[in-house]
C-alpha atoms as a PDB file:
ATOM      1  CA  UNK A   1      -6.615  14.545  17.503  1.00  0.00           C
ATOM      2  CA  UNK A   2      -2.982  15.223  16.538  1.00  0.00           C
ATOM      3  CA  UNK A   3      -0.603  13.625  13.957  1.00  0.00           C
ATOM      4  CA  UNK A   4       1.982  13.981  11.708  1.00  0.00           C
ATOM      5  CA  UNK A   5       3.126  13.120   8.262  1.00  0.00           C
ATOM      6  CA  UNK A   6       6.050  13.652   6.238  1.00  0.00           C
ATOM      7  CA  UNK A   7       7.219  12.440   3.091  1.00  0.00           C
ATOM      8  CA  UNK A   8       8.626   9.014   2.259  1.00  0.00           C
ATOM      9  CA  UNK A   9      12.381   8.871   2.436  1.00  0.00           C
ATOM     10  CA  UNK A  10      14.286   6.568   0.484  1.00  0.00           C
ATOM     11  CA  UNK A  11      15.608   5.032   4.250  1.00  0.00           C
ATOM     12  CA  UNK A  12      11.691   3.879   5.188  1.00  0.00           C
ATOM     13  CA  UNK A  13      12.169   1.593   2.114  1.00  0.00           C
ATOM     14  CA  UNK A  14      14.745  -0.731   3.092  1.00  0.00           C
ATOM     15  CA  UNK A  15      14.224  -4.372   3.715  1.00  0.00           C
ATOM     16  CA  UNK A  16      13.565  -4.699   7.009  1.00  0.00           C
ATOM     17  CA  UNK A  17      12.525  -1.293   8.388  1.00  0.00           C
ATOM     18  CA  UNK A  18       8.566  -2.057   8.135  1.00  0.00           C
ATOM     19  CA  UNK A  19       6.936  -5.083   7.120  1.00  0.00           C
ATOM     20  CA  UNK A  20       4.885  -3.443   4.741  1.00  0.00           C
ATOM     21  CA  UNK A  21       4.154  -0.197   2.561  1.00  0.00           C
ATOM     22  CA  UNK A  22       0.867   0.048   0.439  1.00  0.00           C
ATOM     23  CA  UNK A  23       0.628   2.318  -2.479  1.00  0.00           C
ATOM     24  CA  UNK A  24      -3.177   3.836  -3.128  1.00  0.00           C
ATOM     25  CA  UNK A  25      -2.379   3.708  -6.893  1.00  0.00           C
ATOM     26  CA  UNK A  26       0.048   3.087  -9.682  1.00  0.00           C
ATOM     27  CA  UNK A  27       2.252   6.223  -9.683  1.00  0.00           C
ATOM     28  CA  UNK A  28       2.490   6.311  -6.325  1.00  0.00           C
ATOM     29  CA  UNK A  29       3.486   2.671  -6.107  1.00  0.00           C
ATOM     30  CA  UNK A  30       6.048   3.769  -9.119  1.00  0.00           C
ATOM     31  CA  UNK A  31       7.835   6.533  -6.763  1.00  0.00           C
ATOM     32  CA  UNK A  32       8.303   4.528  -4.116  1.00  0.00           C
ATOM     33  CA  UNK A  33       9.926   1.942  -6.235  1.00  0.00           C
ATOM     34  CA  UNK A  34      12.084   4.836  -7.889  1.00  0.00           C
ATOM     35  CA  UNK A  35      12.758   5.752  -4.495  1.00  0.00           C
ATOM     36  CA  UNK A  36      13.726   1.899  -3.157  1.00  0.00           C
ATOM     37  CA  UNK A  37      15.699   1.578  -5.983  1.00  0.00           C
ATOM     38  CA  UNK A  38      18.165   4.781  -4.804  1.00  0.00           C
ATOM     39  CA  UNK A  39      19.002   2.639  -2.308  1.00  0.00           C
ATOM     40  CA  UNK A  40      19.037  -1.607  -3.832  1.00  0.00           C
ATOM     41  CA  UNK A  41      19.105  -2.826  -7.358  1.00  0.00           C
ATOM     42  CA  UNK A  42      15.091  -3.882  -7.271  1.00  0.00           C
ATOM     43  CA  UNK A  43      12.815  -2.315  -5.717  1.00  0.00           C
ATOM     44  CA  UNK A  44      11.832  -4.790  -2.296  1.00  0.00           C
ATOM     45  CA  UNK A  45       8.682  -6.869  -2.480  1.00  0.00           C
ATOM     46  CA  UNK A  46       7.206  -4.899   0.839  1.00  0.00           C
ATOM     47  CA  UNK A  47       5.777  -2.414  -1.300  1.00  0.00           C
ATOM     48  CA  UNK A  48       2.663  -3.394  -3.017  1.00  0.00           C
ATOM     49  CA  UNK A  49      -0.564  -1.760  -4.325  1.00  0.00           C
ATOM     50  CA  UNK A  50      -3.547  -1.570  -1.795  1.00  0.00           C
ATOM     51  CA  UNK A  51      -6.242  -3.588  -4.553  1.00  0.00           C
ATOM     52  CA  UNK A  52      -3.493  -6.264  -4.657  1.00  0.00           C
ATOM     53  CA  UNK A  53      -5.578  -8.307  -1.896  1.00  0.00           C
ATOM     54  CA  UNK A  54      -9.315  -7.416  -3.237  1.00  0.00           C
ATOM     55  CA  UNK A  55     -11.291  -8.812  -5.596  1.00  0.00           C
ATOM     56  CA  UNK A  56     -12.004  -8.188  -9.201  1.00  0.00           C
ATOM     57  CA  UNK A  57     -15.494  -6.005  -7.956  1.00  0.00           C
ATOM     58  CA  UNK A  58     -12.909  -3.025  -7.046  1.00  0.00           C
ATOM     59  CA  UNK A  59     -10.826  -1.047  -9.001  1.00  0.00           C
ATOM     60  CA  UNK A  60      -7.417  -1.605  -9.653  1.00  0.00           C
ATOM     61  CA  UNK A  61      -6.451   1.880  -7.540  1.00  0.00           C
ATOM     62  CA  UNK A  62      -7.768   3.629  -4.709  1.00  0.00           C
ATOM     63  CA  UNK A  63      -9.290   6.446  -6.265  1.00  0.00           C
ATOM     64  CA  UNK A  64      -8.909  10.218  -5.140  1.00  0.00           C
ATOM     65  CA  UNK A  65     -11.942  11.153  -3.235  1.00  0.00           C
ATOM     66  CA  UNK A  66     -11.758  14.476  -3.952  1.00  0.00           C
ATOM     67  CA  UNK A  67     -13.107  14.368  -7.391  1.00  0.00           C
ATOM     68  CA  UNK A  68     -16.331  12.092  -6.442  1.00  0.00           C
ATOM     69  CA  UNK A  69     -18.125  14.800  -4.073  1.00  0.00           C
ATOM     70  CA  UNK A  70     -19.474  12.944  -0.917  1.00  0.00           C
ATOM     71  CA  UNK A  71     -19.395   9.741  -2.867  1.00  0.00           C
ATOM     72  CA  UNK A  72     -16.303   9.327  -3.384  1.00  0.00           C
ATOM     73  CA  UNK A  73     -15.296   9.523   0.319  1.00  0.00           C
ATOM     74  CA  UNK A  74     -17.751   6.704   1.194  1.00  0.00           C
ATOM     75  CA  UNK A  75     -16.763   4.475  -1.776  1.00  0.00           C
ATOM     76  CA  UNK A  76     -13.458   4.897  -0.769  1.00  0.00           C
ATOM     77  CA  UNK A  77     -14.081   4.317   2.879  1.00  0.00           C
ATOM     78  CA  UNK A  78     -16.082   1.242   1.864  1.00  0.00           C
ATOM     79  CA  UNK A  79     -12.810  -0.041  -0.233  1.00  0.00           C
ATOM     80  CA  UNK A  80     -10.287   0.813   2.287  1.00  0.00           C
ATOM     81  CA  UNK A  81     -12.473  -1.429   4.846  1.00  0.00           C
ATOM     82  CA  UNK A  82     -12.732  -4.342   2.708  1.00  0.00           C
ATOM     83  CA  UNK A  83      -8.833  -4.019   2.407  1.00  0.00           C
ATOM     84  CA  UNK A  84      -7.604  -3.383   5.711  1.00  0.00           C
ATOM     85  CA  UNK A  85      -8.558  -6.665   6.948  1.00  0.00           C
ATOM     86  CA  UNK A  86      -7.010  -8.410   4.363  1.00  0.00           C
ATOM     87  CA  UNK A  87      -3.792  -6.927   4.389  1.00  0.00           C
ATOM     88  CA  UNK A  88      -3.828  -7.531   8.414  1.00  0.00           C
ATOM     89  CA  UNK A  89      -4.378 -11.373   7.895  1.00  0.00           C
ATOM     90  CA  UNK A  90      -1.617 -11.547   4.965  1.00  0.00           C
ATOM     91  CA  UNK A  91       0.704  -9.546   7.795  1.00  0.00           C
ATOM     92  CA  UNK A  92      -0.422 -12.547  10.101  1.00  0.00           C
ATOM     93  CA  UNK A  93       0.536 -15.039   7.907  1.00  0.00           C
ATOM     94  CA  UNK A  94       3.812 -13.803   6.836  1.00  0.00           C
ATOM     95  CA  UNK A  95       4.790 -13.686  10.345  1.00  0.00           C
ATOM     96  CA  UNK A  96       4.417 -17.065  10.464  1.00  0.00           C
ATOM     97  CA  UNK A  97       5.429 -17.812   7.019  1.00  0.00           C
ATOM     98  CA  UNK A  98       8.346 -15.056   6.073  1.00  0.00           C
ATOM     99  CA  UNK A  99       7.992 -12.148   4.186  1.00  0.00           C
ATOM    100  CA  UNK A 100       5.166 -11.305   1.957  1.00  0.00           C
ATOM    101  CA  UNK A 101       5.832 -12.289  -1.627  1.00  0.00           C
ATOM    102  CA  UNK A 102       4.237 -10.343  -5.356  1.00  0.00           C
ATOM    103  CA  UNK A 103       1.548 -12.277  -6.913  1.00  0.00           C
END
């Protein structure tokens, strides 16, 4: 499988250019707001935190799998697909309702 990644530029943060970008945790989600900011006054309400849609049983951030041995990949794969299909019905409804607003 191929793919690609790059860094976040401060141009894939303006209004308008995706519906939506999820931060795993806190100072990531504090970047990209940095980084929104070089371009607008406040940072733009399409970038939220992942946990934002899940319930209080999950932690507040994704956390690094890395440091949780083969655990920590499966309890992160297990909160990234109790996630996903939230933030793909809140996409739904703000295409029928406008833009996603912070709670």
């Amino acid at each position: 499988m191929r793919s690609r990644g790059r860094q976040v530029a401060s141009k894939d943060l303006e209004v308008g250019r995706y519906d939506l970008v999820v931060a795993m945790d806190r100072a990531n989600l504090a970047g990209l707001q940095r980084l929104a900011r070089q371009r607008a006054d406040q940072p733009p309400a399409h970038l939220r935190l992942f946990s934002e849609v899940l319930d209080d049983s999950w932690p507040e951030e994704v956390p690094d799998p890395y440091y949780g041995g083969e655990d920590g990949f499966e309890f992160v794969l297990d909160m990234l697909a109790a996630g996903c299909p939230l933030w793909l019905e809140q996409l739904g409804e703000a295409g029928r309702a406008g833009p996603p607003t912070a709670e």
